[in-house]
Protein backbone atom coordinates (compact mmCIF):
# COMPACT_ATOMS: atom_id res chain seq x y z
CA UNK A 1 19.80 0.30 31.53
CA UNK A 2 16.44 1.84 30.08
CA UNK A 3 13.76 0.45 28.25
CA UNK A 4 13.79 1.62 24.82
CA UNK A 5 10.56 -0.23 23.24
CA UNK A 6 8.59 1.23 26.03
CA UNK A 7 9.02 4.71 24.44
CA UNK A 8 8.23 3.79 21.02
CA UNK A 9 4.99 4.09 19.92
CA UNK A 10 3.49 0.53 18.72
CA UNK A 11 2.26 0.78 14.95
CA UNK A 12 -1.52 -0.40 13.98
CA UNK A 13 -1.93 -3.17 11.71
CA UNK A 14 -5.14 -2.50 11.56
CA UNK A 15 -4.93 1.20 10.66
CA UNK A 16 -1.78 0.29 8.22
CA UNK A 17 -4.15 -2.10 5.93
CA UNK A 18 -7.14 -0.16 6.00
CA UNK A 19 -4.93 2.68 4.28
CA UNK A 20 -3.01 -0.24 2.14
CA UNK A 21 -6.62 -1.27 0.80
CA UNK A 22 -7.47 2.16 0.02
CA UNK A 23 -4.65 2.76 -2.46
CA UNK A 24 -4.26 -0.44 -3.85
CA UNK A 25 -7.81 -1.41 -4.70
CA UNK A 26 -8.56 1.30 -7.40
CA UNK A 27 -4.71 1.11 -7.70
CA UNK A 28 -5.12 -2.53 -9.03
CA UNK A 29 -8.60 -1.89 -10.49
CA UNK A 30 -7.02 1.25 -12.99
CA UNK A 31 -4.14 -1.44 -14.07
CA UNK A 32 -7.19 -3.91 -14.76
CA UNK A 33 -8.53 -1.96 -17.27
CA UNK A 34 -5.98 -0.80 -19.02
CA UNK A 35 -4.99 -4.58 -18.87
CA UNK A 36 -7.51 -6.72 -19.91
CA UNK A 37 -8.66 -4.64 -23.30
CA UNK A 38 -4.73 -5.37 -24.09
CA UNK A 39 -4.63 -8.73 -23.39
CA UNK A 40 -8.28 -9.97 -24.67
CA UNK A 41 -8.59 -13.99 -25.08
CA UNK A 42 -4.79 -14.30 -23.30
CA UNK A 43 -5.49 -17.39 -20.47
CA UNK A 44 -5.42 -16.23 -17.17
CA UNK A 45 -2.54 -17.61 -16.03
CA UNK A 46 -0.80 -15.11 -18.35
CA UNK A 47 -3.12 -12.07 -17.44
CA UNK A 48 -1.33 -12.90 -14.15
CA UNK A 49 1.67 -13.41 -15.10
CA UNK A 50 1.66 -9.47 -16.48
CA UNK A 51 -0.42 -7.94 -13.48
CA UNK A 52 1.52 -9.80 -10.29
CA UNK A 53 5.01 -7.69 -10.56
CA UNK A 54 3.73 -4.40 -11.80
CA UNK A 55 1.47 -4.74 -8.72
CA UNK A 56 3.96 -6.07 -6.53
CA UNK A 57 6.61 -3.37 -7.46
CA UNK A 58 4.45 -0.88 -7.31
CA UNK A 59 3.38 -0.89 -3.93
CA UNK A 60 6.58 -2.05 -2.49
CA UNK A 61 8.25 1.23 -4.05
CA UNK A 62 5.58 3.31 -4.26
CA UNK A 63 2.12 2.97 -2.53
CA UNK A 64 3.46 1.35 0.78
CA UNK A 65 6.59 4.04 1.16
CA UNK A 66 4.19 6.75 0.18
CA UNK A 67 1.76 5.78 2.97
CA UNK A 68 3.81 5.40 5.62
CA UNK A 69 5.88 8.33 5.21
CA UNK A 70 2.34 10.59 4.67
CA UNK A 71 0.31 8.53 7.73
CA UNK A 72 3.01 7.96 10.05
CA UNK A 73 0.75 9.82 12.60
CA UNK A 74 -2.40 7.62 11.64
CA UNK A 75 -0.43 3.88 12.10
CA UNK A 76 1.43 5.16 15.10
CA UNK A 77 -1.75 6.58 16.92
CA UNK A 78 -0.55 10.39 17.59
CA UNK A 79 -1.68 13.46 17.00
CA UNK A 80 -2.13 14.77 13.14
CA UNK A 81 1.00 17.14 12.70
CA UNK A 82 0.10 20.67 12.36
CA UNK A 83 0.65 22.18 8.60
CA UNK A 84 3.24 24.78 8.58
């Protein structure tokens, strides 16, 4: 019987969340302005409230899919692909 983890390359966490906080800080920083003029003297709580799931959504089906699929090479420490 063979070892099959042995051949797979081991992701970085590291590398993943350094790209993660890359897209989603001006990610959330762009929704924060267009937020808060919208929402001027709303309590935080609510501010919250309208920020958490478009945030949340959007980098579960967008950001985080987009950057793994584009820096697959990166997290899993090979070689950049060469551009056809």
């Amino acid at each position: 019987m063979s070892d099959i983890s042995a051949t797979r390359p081991v992701p970085s966490k590291l590398r993943l969340s350094i790209l993660m906080l890359a897209a989603v800080y001006p990610f959330v920083t762009a929704i924060l302005y267009v937020l808060m003029p919208l929402t001027d003297g709303w309590p935080l709580w609510e501010r919250t409230a309208i920020l958490a799931p478009v945030m949340v959504f959007s980098i579960v089906y967008g950001i985080a899919p987009t950057i793994q699929r584009r820096f697959a090479w990166f997290i899993l420490r090979q070689p950049r692909p060469a551009v056809a």
